[in-house]
PDB file of N, CA and C in Angstrom:
ATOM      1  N   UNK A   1      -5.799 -42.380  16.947  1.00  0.00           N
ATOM      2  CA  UNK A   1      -5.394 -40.995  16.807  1.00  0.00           C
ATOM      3  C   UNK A   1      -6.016 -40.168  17.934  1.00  0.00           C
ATOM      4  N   UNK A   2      -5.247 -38.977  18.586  1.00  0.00           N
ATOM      5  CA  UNK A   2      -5.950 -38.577  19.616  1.00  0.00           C
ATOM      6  C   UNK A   2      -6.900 -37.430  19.280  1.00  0.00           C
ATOM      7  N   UNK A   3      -7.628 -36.991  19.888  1.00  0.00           N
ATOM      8  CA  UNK A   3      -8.096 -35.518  19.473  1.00  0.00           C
ATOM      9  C   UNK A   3      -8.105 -34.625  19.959  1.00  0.00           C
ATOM     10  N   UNK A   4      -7.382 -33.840  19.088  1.00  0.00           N
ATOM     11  CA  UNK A   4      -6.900 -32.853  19.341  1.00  0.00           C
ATOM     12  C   UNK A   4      -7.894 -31.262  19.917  1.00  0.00           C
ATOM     13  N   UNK A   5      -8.095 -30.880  20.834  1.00  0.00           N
ATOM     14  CA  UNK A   5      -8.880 -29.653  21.239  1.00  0.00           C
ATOM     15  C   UNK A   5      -8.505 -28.521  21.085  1.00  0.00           C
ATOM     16  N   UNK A   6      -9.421 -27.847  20.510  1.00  0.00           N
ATOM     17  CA  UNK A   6      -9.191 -26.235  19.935  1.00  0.00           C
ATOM     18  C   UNK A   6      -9.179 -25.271  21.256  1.00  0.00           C
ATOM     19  N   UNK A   7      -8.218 -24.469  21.529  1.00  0.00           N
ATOM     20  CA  UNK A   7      -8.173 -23.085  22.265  1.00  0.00           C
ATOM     21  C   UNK A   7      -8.671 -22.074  21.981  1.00  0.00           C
ATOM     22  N   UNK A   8      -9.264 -21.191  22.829  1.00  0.00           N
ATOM     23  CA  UNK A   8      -9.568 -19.675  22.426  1.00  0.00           C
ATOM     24  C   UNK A   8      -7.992 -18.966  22.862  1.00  0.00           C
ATOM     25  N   UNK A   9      -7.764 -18.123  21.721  1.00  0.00           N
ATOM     26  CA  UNK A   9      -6.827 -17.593  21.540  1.00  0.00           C
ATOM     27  C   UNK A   9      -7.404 -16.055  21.814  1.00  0.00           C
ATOM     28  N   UNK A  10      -6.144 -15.303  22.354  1.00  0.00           N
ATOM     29  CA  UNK A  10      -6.238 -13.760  22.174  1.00  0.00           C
ATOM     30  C   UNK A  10      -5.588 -12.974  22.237  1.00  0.00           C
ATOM     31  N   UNK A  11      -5.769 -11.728  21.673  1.00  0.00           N
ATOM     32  CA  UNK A  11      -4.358 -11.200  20.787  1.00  0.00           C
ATOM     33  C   UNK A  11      -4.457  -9.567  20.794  1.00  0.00           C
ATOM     34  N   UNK A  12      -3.750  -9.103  21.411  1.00  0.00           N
ATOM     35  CA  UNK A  12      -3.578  -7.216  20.784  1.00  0.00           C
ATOM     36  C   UNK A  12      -2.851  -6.898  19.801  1.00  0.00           C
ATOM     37  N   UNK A  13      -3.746  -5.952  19.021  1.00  0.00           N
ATOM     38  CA  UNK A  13      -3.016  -6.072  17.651  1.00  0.00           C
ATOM     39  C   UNK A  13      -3.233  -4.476  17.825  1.00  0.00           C
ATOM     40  N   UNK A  14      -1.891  -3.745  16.929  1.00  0.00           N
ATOM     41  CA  UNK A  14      -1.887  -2.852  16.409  1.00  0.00           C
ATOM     42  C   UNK A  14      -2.112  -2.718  14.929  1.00  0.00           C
ATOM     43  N   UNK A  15      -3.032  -1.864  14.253  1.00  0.00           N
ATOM     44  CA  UNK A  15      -2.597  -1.740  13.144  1.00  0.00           C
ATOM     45  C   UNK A  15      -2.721  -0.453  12.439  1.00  0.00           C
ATOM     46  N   UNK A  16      -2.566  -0.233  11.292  1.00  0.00           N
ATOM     47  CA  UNK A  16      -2.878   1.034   9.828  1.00  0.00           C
ATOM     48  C   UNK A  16      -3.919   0.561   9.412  1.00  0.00           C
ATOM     49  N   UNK A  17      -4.499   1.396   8.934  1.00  0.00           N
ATOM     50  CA  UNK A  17      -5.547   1.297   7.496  1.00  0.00           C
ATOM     51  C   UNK A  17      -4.607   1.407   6.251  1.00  0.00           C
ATOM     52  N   UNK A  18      -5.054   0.063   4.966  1.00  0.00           N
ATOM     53  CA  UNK A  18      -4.590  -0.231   3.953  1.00  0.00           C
ATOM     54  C   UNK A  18      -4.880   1.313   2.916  1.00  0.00           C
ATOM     55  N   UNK A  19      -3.890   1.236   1.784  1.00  0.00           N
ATOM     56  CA  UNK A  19      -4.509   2.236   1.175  1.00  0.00           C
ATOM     57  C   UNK A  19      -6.101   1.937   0.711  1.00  0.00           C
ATOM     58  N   UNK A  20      -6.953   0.462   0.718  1.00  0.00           N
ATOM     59  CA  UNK A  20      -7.817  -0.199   0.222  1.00  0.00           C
ATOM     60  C   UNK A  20      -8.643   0.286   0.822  1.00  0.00           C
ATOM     61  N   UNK A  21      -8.455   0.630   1.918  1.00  0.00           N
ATOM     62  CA  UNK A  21      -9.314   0.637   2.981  1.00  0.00           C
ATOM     63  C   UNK A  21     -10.523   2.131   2.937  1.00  0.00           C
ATOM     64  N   UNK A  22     -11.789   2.144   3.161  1.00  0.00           N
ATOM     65  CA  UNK A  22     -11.914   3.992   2.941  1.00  0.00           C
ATOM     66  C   UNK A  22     -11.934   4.479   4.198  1.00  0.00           C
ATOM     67  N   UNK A  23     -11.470   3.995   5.285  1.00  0.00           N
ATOM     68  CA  UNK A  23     -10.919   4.935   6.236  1.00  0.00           C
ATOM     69  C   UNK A  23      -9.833   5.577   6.049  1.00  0.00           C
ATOM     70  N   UNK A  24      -8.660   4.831   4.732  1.00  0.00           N
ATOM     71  CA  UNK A  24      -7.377   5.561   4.403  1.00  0.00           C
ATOM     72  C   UNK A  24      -7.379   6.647   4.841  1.00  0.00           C
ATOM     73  N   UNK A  25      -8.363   7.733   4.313  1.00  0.00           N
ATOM     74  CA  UNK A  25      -7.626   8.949   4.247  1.00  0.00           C
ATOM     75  C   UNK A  25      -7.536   9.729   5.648  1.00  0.00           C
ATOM     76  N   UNK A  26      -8.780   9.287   6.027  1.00  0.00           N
ATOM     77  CA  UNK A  26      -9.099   9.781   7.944  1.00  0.00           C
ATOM     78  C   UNK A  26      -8.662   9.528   9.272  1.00  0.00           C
ATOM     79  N   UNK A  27      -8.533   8.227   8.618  1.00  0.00           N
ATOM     80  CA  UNK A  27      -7.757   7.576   9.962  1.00  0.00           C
ATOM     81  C   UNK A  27      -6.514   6.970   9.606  1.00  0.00           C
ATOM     82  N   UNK A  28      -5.788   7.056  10.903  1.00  0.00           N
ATOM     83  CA  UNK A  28      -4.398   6.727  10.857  1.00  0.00           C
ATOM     84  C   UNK A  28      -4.116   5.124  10.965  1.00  0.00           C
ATOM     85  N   UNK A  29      -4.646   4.345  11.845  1.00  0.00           N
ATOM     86  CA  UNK A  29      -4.516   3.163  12.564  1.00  0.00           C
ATOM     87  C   UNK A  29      -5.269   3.209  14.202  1.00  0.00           C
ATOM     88  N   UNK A  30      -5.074   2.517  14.608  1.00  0.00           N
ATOM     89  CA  UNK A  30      -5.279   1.585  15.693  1.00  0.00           C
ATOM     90  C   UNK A  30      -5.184   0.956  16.421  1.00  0.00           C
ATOM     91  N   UNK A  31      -6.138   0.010  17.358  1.00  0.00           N
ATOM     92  CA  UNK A  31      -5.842  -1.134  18.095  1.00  0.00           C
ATOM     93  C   UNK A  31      -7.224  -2.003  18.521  1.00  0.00           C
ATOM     94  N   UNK A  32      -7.180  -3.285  18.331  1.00  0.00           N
ATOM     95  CA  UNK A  32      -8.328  -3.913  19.031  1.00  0.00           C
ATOM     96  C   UNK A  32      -7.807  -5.295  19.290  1.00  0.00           C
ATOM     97  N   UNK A  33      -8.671  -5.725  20.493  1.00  0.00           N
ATOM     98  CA  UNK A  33      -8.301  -7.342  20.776  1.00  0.00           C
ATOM     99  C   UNK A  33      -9.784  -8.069  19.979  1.00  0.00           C
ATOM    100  N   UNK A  34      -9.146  -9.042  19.979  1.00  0.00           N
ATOM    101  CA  UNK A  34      -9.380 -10.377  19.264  1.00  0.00           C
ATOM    102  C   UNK A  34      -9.515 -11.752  19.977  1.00  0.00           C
ATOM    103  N   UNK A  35     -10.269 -12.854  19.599  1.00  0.00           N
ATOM    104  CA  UNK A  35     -10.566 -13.664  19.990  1.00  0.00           C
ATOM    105  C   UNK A  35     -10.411 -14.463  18.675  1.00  0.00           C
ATOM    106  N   UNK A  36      -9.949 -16.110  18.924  1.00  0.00           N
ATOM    107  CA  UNK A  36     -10.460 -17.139  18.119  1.00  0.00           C
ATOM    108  C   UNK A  36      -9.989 -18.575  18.245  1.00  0.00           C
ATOM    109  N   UNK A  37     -10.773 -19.337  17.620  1.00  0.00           N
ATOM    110  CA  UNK A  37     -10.278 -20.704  18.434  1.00  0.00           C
ATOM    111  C   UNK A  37      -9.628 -21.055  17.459  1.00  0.00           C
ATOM    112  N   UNK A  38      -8.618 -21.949  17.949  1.00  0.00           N
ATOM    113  CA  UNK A  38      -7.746 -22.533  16.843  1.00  0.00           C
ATOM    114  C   UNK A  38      -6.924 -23.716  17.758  1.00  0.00           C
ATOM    115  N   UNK A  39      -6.050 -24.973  17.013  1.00  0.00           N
ATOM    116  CA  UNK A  39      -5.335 -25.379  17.804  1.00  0.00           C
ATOM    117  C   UNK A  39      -4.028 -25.224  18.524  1.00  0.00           C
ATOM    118  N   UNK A  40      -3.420 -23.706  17.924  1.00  0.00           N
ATOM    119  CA  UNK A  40      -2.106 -23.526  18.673  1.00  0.00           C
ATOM    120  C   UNK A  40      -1.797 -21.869  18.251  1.00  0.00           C
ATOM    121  N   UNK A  41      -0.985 -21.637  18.671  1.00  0.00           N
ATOM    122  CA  UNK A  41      -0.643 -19.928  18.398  1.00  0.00           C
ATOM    123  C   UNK A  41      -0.199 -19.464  16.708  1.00  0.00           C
ATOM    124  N   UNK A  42       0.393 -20.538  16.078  1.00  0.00           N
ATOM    125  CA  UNK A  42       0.826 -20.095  14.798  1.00  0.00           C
ATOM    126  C   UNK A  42      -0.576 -20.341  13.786  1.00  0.00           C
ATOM    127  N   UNK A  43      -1.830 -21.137  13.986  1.00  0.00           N
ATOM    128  CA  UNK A  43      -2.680 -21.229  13.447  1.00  0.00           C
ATOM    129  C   UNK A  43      -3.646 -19.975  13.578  1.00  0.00           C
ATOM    130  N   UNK A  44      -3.721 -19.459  15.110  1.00  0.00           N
ATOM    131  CA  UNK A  44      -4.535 -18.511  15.468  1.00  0.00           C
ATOM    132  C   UNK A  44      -3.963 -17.245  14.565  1.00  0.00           C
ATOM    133  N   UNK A  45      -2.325 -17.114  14.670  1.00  0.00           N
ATOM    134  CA  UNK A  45      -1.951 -16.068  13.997  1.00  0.00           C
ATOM    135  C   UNK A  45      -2.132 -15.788  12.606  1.00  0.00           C
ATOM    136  N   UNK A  46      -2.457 -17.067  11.771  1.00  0.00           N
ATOM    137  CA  UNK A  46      -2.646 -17.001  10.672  1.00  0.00           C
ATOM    138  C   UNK A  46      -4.059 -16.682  10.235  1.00  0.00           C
ATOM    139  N   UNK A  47      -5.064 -17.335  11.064  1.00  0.00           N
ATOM    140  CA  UNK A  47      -6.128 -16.584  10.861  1.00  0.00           C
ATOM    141  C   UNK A  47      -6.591 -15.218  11.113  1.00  0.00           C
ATOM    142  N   UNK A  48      -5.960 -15.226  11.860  1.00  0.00           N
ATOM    143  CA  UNK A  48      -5.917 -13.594  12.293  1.00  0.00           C
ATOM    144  C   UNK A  48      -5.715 -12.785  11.404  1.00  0.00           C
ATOM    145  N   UNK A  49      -4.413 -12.738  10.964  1.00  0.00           N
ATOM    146  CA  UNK A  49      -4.086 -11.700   9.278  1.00  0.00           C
ATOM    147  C   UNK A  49      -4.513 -12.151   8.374  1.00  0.00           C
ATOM    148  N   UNK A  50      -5.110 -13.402   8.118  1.00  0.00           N
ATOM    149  CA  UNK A  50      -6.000 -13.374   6.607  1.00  0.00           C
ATOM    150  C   UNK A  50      -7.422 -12.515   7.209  1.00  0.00           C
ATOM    151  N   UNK A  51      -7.903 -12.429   8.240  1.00  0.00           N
ATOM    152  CA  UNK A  51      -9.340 -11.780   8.485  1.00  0.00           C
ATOM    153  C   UNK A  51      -8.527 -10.548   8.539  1.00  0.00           C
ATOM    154  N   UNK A  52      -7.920  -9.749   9.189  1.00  0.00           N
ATOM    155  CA  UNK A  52      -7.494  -8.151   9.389  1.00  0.00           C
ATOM    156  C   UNK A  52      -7.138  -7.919   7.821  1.00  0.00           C
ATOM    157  N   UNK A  53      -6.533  -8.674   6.487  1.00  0.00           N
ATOM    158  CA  UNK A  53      -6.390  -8.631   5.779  1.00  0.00           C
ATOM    159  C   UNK A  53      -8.139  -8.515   4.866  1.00  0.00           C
ATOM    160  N   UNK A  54      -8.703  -9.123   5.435  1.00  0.00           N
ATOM    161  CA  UNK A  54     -10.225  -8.875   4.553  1.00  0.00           C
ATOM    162  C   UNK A  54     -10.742  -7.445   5.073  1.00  0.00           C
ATOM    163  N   UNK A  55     -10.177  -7.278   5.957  1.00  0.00           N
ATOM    164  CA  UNK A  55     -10.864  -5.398   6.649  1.00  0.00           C
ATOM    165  C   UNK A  55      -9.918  -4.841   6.070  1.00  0.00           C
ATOM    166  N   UNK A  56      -8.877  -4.813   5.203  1.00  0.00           N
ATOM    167  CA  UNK A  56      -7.734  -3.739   5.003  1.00  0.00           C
ATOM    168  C   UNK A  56      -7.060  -3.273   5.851  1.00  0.00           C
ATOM    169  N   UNK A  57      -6.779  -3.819   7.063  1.00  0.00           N
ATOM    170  CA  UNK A  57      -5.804  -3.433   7.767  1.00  0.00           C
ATOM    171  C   UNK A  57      -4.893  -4.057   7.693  1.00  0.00           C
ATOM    172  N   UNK A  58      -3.682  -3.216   8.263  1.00  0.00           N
ATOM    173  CA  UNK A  58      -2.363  -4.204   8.396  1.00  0.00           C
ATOM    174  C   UNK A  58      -1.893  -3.691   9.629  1.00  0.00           C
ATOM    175  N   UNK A  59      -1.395  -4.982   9.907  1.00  0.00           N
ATOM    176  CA  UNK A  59      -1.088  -5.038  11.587  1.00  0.00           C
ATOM    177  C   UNK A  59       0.118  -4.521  11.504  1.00  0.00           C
ATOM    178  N   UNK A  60       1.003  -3.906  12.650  1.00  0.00           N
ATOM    179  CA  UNK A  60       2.479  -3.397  12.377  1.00  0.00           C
ATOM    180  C   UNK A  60       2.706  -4.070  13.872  1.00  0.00           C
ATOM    181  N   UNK A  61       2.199  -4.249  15.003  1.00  0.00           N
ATOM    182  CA  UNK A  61       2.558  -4.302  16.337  1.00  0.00           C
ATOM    183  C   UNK A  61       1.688  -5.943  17.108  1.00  0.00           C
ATOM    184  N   UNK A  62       2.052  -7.062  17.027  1.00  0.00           N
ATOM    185  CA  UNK A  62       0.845  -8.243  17.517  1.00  0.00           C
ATOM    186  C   UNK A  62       1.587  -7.934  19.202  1.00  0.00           C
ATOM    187  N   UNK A  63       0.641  -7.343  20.207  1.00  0.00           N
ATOM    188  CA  UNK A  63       1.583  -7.620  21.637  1.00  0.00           C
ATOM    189  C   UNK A  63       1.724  -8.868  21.919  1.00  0.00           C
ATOM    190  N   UNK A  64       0.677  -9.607  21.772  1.00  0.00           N
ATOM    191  CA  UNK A  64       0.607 -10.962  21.800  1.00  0.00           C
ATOM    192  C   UNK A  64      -0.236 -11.580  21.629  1.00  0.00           C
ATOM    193  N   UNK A  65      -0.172 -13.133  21.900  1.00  0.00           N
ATOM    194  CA  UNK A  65      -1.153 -14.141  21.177  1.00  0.00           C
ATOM    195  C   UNK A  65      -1.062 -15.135  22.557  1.00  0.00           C
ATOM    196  N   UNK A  66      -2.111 -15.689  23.291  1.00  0.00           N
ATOM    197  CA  UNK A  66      -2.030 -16.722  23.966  1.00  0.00           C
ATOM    198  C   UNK A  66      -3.509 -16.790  24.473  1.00  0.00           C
ATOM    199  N   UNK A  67      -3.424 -17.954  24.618  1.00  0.00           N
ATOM    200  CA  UNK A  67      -4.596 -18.509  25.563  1.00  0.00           C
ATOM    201  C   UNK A  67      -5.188 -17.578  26.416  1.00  0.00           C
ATOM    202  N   UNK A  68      -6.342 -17.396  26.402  1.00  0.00           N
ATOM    203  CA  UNK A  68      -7.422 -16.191  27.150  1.00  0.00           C
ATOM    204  C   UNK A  68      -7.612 -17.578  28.194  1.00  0.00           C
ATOM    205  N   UNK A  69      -7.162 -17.251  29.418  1.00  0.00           N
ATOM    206  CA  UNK A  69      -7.682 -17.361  30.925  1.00  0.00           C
ATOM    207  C   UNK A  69      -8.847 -16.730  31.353  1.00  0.00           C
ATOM    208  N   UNK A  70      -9.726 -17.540  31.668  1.00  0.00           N
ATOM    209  CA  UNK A  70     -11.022 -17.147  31.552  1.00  0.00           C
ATOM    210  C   UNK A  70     -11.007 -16.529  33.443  1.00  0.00           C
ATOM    211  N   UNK A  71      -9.862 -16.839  33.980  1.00  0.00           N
ATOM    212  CA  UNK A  71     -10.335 -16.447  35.405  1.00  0.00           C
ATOM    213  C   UNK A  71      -8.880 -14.967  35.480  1.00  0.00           C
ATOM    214  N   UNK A  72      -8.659 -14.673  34.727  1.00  0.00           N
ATOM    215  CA  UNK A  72      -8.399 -13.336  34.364  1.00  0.00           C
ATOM    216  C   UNK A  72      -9.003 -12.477  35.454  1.00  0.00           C
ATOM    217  N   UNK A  73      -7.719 -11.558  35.865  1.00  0.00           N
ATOM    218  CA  UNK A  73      -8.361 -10.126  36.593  1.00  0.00           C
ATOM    219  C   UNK A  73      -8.591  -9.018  35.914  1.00  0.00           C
ATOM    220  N   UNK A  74      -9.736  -9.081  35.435  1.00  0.00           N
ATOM    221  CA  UNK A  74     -10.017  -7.595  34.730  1.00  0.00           C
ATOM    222  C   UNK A  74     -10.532  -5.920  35.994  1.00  0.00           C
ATOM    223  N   UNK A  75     -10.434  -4.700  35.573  1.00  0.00           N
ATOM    224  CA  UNK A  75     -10.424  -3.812  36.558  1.00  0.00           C
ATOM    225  C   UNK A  75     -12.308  -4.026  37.062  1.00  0.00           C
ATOM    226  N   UNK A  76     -12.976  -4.543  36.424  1.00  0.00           N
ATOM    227  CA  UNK A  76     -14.140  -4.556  36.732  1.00  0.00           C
ATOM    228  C   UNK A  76     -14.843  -5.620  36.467  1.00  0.00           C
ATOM    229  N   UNK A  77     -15.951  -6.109  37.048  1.00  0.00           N
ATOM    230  CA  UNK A  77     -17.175  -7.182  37.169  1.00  0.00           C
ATOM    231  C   UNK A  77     -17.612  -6.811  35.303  1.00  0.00           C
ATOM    232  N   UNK A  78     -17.992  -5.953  34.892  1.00  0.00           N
ATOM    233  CA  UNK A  78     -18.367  -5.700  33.300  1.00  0.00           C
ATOM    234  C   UNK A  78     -17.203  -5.916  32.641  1.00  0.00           C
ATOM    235  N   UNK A  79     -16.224  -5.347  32.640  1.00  0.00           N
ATOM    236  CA  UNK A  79     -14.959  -5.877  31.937  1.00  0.00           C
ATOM    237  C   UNK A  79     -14.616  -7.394  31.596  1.00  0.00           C
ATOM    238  N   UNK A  80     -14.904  -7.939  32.709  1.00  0.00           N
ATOM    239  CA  UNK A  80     -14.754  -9.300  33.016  1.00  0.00           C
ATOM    240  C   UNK A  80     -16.066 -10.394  32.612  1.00  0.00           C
ATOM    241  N   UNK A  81     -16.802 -10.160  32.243  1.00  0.00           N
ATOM    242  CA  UNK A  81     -18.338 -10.421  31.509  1.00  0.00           C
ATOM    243  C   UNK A  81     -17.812 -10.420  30.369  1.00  0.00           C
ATOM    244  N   UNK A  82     -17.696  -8.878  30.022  1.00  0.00           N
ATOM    245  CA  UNK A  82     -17.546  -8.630  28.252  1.00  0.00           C
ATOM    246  C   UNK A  82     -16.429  -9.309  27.731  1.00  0.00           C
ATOM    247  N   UNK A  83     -15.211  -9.530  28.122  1.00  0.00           N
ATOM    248  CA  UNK A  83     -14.325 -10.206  27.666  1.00  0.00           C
ATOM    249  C   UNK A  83     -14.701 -12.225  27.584  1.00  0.00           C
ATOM    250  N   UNK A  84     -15.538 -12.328  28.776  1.00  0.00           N
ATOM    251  CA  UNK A  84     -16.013 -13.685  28.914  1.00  0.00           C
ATOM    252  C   UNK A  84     -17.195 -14.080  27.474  1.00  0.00           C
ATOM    253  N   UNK A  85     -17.786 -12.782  27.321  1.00  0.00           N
ATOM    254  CA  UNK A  85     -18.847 -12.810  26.367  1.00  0.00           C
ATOM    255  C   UNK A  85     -18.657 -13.466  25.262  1.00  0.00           C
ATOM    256  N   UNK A  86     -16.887 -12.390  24.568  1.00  0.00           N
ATOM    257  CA  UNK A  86     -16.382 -12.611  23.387  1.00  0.00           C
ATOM    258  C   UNK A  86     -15.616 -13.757  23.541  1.00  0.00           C
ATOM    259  N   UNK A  87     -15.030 -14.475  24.543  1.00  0.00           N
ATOM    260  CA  UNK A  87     -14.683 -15.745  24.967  1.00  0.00           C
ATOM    261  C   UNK A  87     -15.860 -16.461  24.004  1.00  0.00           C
ATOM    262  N   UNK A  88     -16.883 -16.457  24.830  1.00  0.00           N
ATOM    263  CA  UNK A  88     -17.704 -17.939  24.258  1.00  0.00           C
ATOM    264  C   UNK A  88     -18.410 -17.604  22.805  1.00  0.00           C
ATOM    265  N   UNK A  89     -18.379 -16.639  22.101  1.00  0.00           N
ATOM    266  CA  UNK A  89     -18.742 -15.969  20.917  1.00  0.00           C
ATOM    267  C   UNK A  89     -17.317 -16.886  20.516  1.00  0.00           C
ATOM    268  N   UNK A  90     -16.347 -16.263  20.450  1.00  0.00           N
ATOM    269  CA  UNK A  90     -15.217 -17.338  19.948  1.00  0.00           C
ATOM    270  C   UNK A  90     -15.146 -19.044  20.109  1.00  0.00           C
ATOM    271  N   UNK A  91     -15.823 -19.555  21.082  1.00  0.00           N
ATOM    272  CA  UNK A  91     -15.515 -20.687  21.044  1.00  0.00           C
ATOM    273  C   UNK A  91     -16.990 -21.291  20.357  1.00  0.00           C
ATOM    274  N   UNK A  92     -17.614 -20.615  19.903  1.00  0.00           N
ATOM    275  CA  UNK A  92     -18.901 -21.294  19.108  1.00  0.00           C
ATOM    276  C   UNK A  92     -18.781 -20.659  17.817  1.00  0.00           C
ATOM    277  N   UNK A  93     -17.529 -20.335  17.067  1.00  0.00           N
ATOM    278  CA  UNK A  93     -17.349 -19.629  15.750  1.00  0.00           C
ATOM    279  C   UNK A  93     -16.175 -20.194  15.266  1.00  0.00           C
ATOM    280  N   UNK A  94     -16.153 -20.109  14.137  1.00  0.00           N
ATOM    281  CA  UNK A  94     -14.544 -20.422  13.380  1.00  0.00           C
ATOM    282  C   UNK A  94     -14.043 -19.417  13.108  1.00  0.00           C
ATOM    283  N   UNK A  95     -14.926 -17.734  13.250  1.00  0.00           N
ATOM    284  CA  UNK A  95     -14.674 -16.377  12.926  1.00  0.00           C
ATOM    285  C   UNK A  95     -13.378 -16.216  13.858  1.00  0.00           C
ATOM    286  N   UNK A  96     -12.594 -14.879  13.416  1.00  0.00           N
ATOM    287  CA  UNK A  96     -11.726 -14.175  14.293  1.00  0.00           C
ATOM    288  C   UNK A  96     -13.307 -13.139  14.851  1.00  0.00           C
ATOM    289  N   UNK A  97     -13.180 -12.958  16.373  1.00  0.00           N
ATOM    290  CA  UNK A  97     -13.897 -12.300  16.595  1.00  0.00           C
ATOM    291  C   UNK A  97     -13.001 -11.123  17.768  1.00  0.00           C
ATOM    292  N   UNK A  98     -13.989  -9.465  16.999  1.00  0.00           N
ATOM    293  CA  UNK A  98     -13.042  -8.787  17.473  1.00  0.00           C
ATOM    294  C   UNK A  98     -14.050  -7.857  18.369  1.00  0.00           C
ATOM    295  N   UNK A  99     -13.114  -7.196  19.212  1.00  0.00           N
ATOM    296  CA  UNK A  99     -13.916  -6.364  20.309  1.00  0.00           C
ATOM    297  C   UNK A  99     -13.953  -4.874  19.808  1.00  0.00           C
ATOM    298  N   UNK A 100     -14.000  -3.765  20.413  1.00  0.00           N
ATOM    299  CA  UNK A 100     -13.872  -2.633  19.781  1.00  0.00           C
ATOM    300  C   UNK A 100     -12.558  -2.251  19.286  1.00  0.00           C
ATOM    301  N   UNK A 101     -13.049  -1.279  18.502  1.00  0.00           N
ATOM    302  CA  UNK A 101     -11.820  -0.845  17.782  1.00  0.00           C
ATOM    303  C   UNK A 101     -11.898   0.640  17.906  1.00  0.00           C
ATOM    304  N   UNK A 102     -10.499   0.771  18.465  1.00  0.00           N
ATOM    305  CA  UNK A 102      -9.734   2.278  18.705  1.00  0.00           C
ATOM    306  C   UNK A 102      -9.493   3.031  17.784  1.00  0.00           C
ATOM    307  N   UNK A 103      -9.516   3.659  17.128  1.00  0.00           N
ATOM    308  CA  UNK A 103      -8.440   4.182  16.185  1.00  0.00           C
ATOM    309  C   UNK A 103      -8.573   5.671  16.058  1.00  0.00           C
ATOM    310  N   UNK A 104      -7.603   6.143  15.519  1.00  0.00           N
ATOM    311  CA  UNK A 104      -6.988   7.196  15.622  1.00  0.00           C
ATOM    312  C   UNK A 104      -7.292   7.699  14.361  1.00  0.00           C
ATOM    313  N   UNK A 105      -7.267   9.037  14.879  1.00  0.00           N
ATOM    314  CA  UNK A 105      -7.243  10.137  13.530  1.00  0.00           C
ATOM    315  C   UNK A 105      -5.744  10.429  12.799  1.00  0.00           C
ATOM    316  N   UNK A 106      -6.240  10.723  11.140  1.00  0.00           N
ATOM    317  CA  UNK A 106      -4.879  10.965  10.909  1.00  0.00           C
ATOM    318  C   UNK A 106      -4.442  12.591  11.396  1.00  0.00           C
ATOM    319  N   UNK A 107      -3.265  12.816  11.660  1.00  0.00           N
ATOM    320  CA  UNK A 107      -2.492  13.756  12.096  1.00  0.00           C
ATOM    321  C   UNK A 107      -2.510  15.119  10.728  1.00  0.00           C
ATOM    322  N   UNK A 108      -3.437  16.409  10.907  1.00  0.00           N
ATOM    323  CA  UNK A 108      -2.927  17.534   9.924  1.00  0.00           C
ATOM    324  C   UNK A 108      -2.491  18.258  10.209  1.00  0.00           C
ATOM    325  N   UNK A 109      -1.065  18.423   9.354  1.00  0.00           N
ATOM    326  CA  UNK A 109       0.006  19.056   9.337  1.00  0.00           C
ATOM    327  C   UNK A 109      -0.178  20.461   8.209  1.00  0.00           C
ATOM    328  N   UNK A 110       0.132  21.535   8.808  1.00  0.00           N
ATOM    329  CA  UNK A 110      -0.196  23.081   8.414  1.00  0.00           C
ATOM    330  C   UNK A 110       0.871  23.587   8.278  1.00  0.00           C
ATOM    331  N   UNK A 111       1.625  23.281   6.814  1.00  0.00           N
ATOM    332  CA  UNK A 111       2.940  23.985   6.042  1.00  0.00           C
ATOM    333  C   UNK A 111       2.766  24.351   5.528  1.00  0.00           C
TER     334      UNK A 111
END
C-alpha cells in the first residue's frame, strides 16, 4: 500500500456570525485565512466547516482551497514569514489553524 502524504491546505473564507454566536448582535461577519493539513481539498473542506462550525460561524463565500506554495509572493519579507509561520503551525497540527480575523460591524439603521 502506498503512503499517502498530507498537504497544507489554504483557504479564504467569508463568513456571518451564527445566531449562537455572542458576537451575533455586534458584528456582522467577516473574513480570515486558514491553514490545515489534510490529504486532498474535499477533506480540508470538511474540516474546515466542522471547526468554523465550533466558532459559530457560517461561511457564505470559500474563495478558495488549495495547496499553500510556500515560495509564494507576498507584498512583504513579514507577510511572507507570517504566512510561512502558520504554514508550519499547520503542518505540525491536525487543528484548522486560522490567521486573523476581520470582521465587520453590524450596520445601524435610523427609521
Amino acid at each position: 500500500m502506498h503512503n499517502i502524504k498530507k498537504n497544507i491546505f489554504w483557504s479564504s473564507i467569508e463568513y456571518h456570525y451564527s445566531d449562537k454566536s455572542s458576537d451575533f448582535k455586534k458584528l456582522d461577519g467577516g473574513f480570515v485565512y486558514v491553514f490545515i493539513k489534510s490529504f486532498d481539498v474535499r477533506e480540508a473542506l470538511d474540516l474546515i466547516l466542522e471547526s468554523l462550525d465550533k466558532q459559530n460561524l457560517v461561511p457564505f463565500n470559500i474563495e478558495f482551497i488549495s495547496p499553500y506554495d510556500k515560495e509564494i509572493d507576498w507584498e512583504s519579507i513579514d507577510q511572507s514569514n507570517h504566512y510561512l509561520e502558520l504554514y508550519n503551525v499547520a503542518n505540525n497540527s491536525s487543528d484548522v489553524i486560522y490567521d486573523d480575523f476581520y470582521a465587520y460591524e453590524k450596520k445601524v439603521c435610523d427609521d
